[in-house]
PDB file of N, CA and C in Angstrom:
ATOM      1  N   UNK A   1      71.891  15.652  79.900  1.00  0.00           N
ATOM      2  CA  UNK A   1      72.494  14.627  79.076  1.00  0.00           C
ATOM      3  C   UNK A   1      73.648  13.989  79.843  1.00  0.00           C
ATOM      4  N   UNK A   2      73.893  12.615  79.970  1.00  0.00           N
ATOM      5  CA  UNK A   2      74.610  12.163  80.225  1.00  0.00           C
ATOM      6  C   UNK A   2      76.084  11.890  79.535  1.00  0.00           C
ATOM      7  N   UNK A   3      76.839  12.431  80.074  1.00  0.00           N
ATOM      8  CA  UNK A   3      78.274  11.737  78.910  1.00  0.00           C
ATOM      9  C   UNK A   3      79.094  10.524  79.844  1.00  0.00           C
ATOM     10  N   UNK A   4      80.127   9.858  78.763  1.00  0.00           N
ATOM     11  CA  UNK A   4      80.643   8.991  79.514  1.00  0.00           C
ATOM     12  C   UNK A   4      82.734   9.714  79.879  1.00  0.00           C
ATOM     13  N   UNK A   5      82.686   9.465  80.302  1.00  0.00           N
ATOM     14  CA  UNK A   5      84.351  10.058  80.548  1.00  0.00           C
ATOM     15  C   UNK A   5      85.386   8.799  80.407  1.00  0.00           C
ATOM     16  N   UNK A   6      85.972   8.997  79.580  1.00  0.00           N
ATOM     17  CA  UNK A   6      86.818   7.882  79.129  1.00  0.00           C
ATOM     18  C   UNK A   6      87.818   7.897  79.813  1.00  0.00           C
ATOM     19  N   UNK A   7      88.694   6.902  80.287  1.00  0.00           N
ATOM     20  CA  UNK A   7      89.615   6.645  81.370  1.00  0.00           C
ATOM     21  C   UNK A   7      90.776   6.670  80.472  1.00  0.00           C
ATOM     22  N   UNK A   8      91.779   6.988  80.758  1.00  0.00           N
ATOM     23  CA  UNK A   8      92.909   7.526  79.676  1.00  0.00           C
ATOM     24  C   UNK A   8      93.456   6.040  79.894  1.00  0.00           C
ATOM     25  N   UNK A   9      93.566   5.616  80.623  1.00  0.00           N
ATOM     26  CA  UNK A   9      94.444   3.814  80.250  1.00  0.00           C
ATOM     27  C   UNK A   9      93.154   2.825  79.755  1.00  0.00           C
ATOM     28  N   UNK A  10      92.019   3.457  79.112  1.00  0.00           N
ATOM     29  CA  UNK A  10      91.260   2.057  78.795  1.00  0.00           C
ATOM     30  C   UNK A  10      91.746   2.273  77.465  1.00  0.00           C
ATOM     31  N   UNK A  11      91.860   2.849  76.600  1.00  0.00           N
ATOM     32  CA  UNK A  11      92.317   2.742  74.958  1.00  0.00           C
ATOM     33  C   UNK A  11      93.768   2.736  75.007  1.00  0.00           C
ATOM     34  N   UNK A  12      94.902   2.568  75.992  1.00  0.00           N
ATOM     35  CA  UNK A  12      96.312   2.655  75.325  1.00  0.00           C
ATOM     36  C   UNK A  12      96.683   1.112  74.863  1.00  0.00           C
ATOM     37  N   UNK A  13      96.137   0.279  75.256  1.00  0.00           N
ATOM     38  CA  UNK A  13      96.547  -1.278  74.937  1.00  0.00           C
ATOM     39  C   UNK A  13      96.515  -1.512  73.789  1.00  0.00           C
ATOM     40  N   UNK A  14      95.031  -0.553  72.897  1.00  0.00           N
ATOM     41  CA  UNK A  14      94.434  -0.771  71.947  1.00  0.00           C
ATOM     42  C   UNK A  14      95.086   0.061  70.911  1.00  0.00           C
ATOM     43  N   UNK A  15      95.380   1.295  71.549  1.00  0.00           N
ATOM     44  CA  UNK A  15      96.445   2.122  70.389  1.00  0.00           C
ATOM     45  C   UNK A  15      97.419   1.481  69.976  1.00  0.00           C
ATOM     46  N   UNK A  16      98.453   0.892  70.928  1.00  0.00           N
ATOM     47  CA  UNK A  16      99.752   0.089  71.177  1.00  0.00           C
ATOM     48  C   UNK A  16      99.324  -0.941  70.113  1.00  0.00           C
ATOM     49  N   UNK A  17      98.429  -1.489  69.997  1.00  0.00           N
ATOM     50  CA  UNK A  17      98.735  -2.925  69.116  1.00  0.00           C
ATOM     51  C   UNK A  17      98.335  -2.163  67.725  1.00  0.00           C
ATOM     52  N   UNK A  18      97.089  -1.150  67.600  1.00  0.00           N
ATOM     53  CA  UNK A  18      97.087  -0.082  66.406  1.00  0.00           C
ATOM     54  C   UNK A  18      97.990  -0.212  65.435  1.00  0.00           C
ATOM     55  N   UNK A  19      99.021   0.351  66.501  1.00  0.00           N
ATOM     56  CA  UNK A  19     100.305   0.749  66.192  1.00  0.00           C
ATOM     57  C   UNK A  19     101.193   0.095  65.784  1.00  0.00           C
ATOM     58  N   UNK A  20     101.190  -1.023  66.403  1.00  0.00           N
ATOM     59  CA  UNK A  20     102.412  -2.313  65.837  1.00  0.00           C
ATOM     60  C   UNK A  20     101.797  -2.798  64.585  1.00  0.00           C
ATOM     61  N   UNK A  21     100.285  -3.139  64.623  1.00  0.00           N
ATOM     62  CA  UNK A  21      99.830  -3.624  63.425  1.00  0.00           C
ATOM     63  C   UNK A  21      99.749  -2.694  62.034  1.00  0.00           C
ATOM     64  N   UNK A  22      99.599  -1.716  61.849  1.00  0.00           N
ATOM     65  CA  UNK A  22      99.673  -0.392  60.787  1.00  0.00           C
ATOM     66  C   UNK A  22     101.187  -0.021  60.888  1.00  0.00           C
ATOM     67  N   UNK A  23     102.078  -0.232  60.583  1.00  0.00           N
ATOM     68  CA  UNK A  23     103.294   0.246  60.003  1.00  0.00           C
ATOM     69  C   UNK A  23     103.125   1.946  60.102  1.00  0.00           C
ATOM     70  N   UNK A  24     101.916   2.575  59.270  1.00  0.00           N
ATOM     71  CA  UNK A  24     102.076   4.176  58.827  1.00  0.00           C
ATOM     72  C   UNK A  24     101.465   4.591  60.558  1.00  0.00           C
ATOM     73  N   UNK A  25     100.907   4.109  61.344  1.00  0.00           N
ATOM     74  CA  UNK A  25     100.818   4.669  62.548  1.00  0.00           C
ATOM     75  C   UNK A  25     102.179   4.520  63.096  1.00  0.00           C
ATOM     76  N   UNK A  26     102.762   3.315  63.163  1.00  0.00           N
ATOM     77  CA  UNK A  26     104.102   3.315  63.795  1.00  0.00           C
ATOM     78  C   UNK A  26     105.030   4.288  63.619  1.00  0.00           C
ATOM     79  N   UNK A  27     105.044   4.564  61.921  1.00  0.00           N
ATOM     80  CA  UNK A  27     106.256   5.500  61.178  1.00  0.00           C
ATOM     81  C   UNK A  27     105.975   6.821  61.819  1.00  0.00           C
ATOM     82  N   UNK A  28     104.540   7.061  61.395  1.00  0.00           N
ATOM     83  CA  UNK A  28     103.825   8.169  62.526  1.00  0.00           C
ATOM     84  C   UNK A  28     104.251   8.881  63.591  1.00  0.00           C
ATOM     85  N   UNK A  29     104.390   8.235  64.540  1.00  0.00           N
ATOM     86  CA  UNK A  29     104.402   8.122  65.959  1.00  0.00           C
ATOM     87  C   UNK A  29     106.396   8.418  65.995  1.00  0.00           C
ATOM     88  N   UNK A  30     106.727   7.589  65.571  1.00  0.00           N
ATOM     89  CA  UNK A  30     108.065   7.878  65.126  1.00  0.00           C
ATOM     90  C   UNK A  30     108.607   9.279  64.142  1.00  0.00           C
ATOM     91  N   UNK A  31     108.224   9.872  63.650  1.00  0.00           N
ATOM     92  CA  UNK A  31     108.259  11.112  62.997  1.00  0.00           C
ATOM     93  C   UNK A  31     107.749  11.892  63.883  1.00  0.00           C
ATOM     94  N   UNK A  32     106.447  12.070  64.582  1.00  0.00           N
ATOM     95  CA  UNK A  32     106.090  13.091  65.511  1.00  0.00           C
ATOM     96  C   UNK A  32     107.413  13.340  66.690  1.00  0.00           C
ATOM     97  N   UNK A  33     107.890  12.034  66.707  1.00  0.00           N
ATOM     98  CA  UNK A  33     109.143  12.148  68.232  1.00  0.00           C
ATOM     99  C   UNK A  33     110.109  13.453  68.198  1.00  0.00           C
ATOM    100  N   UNK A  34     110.465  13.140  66.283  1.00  0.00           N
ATOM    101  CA  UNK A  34     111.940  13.864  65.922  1.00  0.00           C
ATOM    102  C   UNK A  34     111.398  15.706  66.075  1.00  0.00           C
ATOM    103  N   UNK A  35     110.247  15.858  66.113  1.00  0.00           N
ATOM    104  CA  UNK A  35     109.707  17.155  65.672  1.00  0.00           C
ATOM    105  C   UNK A  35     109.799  18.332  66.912  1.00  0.00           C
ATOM    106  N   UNK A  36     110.344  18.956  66.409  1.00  0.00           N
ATOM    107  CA  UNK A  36     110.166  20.257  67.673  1.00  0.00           C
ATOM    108  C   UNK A  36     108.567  20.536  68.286  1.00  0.00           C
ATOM    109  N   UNK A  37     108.790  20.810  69.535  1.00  0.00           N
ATOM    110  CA  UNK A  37     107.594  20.489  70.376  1.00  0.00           C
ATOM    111  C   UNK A  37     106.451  21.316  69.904  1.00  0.00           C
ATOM    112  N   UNK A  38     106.699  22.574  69.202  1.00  0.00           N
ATOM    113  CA  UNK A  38     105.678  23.244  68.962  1.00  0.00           C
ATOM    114  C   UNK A  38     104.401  22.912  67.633  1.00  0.00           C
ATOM    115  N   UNK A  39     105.746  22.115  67.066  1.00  0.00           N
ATOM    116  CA  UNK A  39     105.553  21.641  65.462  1.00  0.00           C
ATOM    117  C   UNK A  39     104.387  20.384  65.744  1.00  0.00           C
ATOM    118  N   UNK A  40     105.234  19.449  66.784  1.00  0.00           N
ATOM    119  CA  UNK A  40     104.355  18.221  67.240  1.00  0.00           C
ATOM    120  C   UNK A  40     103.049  18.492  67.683  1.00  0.00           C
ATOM    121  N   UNK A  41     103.147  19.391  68.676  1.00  0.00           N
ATOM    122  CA  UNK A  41     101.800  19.940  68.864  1.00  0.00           C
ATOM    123  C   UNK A  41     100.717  20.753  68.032  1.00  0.00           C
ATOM    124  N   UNK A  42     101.350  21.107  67.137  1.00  0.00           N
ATOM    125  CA  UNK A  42     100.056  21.515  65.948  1.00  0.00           C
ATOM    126  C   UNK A  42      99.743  20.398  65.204  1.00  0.00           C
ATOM    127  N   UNK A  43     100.878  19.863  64.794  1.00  0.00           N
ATOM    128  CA  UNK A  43     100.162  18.015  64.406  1.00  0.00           C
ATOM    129  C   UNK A  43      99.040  17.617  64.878  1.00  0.00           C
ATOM    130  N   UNK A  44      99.725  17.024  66.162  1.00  0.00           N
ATOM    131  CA  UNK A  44      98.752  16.349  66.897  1.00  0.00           C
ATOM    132  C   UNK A  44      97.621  16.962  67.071  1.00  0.00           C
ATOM    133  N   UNK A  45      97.419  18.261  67.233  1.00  0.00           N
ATOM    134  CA  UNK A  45      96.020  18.772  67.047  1.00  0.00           C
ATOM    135  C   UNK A  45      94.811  18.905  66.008  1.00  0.00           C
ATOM    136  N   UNK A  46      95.678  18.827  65.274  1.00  0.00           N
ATOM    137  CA  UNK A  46      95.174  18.543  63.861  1.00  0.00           C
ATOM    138  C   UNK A  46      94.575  17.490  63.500  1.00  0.00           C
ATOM    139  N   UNK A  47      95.555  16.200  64.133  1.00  0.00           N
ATOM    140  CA  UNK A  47      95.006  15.147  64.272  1.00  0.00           C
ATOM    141  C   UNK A  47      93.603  14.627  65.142  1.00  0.00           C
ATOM    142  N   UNK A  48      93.922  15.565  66.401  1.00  0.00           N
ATOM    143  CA  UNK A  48      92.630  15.643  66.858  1.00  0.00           C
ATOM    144  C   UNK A  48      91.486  16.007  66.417  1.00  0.00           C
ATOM    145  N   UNK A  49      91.791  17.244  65.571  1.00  0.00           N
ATOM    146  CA  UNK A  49      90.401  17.378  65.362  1.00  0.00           C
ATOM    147  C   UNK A  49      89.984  16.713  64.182  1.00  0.00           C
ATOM    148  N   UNK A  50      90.462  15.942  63.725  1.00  0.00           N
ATOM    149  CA  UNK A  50      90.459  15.540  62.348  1.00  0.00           C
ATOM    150  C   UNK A  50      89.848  13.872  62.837  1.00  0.00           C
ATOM    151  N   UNK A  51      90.086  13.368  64.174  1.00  0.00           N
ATOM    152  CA  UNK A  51      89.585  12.418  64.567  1.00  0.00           C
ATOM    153  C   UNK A  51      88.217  12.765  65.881  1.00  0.00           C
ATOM    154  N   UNK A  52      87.687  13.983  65.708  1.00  0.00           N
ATOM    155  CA  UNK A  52      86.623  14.612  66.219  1.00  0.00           C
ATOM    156  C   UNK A  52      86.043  14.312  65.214  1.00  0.00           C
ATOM    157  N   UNK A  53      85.653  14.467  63.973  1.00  0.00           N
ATOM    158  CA  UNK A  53      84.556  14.443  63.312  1.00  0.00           C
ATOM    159  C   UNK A  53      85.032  12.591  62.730  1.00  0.00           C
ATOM    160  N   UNK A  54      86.001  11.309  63.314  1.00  0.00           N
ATOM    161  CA  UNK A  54      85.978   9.970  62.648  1.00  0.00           C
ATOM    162  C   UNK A  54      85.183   9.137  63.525  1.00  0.00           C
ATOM    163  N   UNK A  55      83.854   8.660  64.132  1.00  0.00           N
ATOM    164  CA  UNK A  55      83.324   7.995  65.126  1.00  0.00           C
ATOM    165  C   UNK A  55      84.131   7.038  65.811  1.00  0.00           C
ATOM    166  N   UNK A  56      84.878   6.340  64.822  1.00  0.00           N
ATOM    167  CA  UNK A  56      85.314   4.752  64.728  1.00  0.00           C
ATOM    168  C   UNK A  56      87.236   5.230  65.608  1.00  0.00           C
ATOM    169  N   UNK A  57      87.882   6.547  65.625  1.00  0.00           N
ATOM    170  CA  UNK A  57      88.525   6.687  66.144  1.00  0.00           C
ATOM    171  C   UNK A  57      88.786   8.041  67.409  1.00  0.00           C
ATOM    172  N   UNK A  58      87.390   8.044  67.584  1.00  0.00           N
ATOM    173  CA  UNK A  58      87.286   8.837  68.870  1.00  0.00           C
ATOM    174  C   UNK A  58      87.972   8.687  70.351  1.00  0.00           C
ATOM    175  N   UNK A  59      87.997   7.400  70.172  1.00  0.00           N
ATOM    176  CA  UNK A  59      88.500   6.841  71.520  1.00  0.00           C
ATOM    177  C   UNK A  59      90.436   7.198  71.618  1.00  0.00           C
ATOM    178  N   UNK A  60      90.121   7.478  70.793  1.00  0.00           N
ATOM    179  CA  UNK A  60      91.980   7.828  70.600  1.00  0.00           C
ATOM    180  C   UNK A  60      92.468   8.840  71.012  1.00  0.00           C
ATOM    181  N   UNK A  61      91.259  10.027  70.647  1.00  0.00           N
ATOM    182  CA  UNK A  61      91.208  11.359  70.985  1.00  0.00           C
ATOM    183  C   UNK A  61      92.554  11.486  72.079  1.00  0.00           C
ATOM    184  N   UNK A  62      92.712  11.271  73.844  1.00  0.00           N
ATOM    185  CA  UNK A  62      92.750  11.601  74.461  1.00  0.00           C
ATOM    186  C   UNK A  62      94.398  10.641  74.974  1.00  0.00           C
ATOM    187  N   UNK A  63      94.361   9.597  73.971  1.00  0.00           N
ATOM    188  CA  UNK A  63      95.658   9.228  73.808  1.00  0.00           C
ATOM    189  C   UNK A  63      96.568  10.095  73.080  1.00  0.00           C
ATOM    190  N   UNK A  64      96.280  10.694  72.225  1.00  0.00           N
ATOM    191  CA  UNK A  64      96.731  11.841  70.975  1.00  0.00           C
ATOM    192  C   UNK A  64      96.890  12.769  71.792  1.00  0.00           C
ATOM    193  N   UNK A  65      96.427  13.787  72.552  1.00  0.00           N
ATOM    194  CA  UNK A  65      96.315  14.678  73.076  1.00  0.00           C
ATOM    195  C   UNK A  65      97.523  14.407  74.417  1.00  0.00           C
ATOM    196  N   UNK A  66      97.939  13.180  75.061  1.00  0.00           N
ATOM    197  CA  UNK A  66      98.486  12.872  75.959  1.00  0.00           C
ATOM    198  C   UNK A  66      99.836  12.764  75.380  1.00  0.00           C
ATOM    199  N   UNK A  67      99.995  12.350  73.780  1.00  0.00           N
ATOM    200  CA  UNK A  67     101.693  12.582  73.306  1.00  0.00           C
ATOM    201  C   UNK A  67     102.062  14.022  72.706  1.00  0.00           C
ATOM    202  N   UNK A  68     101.293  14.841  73.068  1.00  0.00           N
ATOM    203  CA  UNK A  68     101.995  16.383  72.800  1.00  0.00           C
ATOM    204  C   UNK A  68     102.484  16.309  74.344  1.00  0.00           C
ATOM    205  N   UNK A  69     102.642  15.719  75.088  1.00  0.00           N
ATOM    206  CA  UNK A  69     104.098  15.789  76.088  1.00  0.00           C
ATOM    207  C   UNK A  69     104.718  14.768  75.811  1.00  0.00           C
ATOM    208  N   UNK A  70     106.605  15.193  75.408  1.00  0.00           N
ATOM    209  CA  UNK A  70     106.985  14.514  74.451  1.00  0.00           C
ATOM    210  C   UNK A  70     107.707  12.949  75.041  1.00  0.00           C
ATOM    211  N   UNK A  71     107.789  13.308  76.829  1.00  0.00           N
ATOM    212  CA  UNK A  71     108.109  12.247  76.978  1.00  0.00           C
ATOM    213  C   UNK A  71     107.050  10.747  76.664  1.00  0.00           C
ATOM    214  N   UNK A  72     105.686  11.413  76.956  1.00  0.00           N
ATOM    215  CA  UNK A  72     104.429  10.256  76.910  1.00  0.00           C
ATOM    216  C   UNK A  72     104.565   9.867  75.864  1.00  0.00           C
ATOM    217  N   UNK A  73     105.252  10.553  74.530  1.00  0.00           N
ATOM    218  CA  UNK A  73     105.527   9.830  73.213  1.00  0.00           C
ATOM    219  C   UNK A  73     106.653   8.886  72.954  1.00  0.00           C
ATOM    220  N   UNK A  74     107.799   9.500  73.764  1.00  0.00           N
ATOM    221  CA  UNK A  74     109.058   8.254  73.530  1.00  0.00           C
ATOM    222  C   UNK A  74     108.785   7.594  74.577  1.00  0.00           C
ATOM    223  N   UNK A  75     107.602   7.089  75.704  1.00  0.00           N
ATOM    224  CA  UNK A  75     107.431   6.476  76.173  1.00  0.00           C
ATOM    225  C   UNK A  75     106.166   5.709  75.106  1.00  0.00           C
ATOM    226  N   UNK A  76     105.547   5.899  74.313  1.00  0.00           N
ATOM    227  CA  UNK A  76     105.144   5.394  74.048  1.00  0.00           C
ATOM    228  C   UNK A  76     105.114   4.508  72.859  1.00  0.00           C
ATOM    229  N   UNK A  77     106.480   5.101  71.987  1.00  0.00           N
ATOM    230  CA  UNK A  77     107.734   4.216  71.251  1.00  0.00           C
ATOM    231  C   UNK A  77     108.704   3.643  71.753  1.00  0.00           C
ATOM    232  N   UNK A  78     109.010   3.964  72.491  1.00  0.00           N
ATOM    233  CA  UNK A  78     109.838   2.338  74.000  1.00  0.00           C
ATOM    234  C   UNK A  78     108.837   1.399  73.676  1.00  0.00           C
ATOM    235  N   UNK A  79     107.728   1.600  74.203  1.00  0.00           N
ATOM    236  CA  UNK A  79     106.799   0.513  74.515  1.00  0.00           C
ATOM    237  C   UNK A  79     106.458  -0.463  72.942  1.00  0.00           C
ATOM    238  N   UNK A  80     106.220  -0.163  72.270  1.00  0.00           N
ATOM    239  CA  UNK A  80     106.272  -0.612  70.815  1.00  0.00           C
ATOM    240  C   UNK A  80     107.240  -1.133  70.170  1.00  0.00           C
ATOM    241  N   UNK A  81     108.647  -0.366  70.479  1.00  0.00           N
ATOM    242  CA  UNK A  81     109.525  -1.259  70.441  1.00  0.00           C
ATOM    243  C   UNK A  81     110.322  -2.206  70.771  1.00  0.00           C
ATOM    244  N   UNK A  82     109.529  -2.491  72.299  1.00  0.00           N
ATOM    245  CA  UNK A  82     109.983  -3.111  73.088  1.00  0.00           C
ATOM    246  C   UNK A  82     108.879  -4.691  72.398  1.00  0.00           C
ATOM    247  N   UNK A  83     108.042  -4.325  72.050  1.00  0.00           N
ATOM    248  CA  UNK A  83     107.202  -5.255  72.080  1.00  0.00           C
ATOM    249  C   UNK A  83     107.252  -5.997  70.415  1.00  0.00           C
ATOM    250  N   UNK A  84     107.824  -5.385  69.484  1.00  0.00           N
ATOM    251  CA  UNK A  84     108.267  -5.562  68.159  1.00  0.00           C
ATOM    252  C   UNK A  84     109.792  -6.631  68.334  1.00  0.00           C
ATOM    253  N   UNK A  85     110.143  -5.854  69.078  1.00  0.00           N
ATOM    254  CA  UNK A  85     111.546  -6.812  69.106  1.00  0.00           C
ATOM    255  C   UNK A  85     110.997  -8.431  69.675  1.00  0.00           C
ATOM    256  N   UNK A  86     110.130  -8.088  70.967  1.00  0.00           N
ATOM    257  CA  UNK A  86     109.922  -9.650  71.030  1.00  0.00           C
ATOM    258  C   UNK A  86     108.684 -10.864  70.133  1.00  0.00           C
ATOM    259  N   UNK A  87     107.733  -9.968  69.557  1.00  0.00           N
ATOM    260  CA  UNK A  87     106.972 -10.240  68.461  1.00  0.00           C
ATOM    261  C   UNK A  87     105.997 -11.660  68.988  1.00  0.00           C
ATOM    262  N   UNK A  88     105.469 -10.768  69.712  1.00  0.00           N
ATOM    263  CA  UNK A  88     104.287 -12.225  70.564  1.00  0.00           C
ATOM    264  C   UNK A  88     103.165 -11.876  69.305  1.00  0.00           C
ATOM    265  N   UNK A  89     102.390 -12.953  69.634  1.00  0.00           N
ATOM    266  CA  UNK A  89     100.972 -13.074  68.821  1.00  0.00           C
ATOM    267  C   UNK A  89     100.463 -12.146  69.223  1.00  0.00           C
ATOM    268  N   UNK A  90     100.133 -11.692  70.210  1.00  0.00           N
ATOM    269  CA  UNK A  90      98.978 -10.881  70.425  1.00  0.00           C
ATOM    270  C   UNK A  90      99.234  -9.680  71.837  1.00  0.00           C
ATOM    271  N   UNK A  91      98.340  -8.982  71.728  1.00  0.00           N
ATOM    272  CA  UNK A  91      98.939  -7.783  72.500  1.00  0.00           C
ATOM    273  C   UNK A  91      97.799  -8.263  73.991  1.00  0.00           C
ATOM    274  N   UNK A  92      98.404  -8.251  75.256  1.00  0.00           N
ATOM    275  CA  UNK A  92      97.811  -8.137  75.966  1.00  0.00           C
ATOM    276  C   UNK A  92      98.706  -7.750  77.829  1.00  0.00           C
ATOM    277  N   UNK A  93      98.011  -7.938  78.723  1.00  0.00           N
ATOM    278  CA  UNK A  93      98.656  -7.864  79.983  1.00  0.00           C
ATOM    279  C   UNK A  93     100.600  -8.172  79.761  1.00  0.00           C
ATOM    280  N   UNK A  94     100.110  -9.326  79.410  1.00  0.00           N
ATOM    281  CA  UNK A  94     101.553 -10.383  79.618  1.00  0.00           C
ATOM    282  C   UNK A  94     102.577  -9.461  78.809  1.00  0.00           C
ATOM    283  N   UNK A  95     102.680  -9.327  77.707  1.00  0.00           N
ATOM    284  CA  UNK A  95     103.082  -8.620  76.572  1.00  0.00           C
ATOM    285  C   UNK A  95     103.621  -7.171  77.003  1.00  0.00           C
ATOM    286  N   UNK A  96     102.683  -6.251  77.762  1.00  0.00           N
ATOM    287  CA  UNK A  96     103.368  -5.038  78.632  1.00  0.00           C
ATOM    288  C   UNK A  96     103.731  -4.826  79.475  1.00  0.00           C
ATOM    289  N   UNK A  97     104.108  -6.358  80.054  1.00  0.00           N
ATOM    290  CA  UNK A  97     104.415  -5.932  81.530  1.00  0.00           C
ATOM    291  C   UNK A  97     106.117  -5.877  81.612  1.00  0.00           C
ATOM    292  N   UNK A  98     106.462  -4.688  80.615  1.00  0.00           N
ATOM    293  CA  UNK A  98     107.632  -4.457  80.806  1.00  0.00           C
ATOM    294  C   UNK A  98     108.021  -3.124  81.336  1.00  0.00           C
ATOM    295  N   UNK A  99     109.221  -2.708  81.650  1.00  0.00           N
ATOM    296  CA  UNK A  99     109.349  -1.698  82.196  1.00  0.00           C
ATOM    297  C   UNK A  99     109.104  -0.181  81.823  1.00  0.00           C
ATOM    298  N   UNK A 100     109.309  -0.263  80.201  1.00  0.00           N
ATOM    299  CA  UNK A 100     108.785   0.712  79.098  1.00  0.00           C
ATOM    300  C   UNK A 100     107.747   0.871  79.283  1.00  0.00           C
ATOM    301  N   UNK A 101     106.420   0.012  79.852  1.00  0.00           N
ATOM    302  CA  UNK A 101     104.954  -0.081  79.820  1.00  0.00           C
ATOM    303  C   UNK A 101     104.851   0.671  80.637  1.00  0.00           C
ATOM    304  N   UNK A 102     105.575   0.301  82.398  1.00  0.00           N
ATOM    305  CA  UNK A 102     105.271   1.007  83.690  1.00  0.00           C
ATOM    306  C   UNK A 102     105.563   2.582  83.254  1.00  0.00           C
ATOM    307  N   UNK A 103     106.470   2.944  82.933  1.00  0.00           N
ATOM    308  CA  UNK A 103     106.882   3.950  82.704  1.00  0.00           C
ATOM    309  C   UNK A 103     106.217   4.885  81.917  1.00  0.00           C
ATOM    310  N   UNK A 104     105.404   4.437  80.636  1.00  0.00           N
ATOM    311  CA  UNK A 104     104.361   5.564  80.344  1.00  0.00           C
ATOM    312  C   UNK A 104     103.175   5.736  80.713  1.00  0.00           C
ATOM    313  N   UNK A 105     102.537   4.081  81.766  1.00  0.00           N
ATOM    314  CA  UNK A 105     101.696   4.518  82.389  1.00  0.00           C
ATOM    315  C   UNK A 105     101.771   5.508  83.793  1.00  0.00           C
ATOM    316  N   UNK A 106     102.983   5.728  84.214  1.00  0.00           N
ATOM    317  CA  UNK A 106     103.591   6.548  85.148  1.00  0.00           C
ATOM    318  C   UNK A 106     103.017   8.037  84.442  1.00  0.00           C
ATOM    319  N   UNK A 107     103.559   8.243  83.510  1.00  0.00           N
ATOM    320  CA  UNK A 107     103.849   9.458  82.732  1.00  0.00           C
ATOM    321  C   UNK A 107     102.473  10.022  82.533  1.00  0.00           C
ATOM    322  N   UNK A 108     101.472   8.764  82.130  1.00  0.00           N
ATOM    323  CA  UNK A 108     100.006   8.951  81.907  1.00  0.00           C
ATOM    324  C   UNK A 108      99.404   9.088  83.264  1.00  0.00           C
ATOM    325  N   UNK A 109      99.993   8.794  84.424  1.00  0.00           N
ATOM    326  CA  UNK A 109      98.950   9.550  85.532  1.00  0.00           C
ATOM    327  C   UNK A 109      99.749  10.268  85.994  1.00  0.00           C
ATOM    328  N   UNK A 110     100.925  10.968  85.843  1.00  0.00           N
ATOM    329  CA  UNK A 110     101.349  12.180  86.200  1.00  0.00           C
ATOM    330  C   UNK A 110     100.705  13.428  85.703  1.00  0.00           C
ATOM    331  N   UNK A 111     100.117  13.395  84.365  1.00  0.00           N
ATOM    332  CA  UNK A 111      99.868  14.359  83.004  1.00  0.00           C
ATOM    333  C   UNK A 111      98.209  14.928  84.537  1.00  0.00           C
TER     334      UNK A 111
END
C-alpha cells in the first residue's frame, strides 16, 4: 500500500488562516500557551486523536502534534497576531512574510 507523507509546512498557511477565521481555534491556541507543558500535551493529544477518526481535519494532525513544543506554539500565536493586527483580506505568501512567520518555520524544521 502506498501512503502519502505529508510535508509539515504544506498545511501551516491553512491552519494560520483556520485560526484567524474561527475565533474558538484562536482562543484555543491561546489557552493551550498558558498551560503547563504536561497539561498541553495531554490536550493536544487528545486532540489528536480525536482528529484521527475527523477525515476533513486530518491534515492538521501533524501541525497539532508540532505545538506540544511550546515554543512552535507561541510561535505560532506571534504569527496570528501579527497578522490580525494588520488584517489583510486574505492569507497568503505576502501576508507571512514576517519575521514571526520565519521564526516558526525555523522552529518547524528544527523539531
Amino acid at each position: 500500500m502506498i501512503t502519502k507523507t505529508i510535508d509539515p509546512y504544506e498545511n501551516v498557511v491553512d491552519f494560520i488562516g483556520a485560526a484567524i477565521e474561527a475565533s474558538e481555534i484562536n482562543q484555543m491556541l491561546l489557552e493551550l500557551e498558558k498551560l503547563p507543558d504536561k497539561i498541553r500535551r495531554t490536550t493536544l493529544t487528545k486532540f489528536v486523536s480525536d482528529m484521527h477518526r475527523d477525515k476533513e481535519s486530518i491534515e492538521f494532525i501533524q501541525i497539532m502534534e508540532m505545538m506540544m513544543d511550546r515554543e512552535v506554539l507561541q510561535a505560532m500565536n506571534n504569527v496570528i497576531a501579527d497578522i490580525q493586527k494588520t488584517k489583510p483580506r486574505s492569507i497568503n505568501s505576502k501576508t507571512l512574510s514576517s519575521s514571526s512567520f520565519t521564526t516558526l518555520i525555523g522552529l518547524i524544521a528544527a523539531l
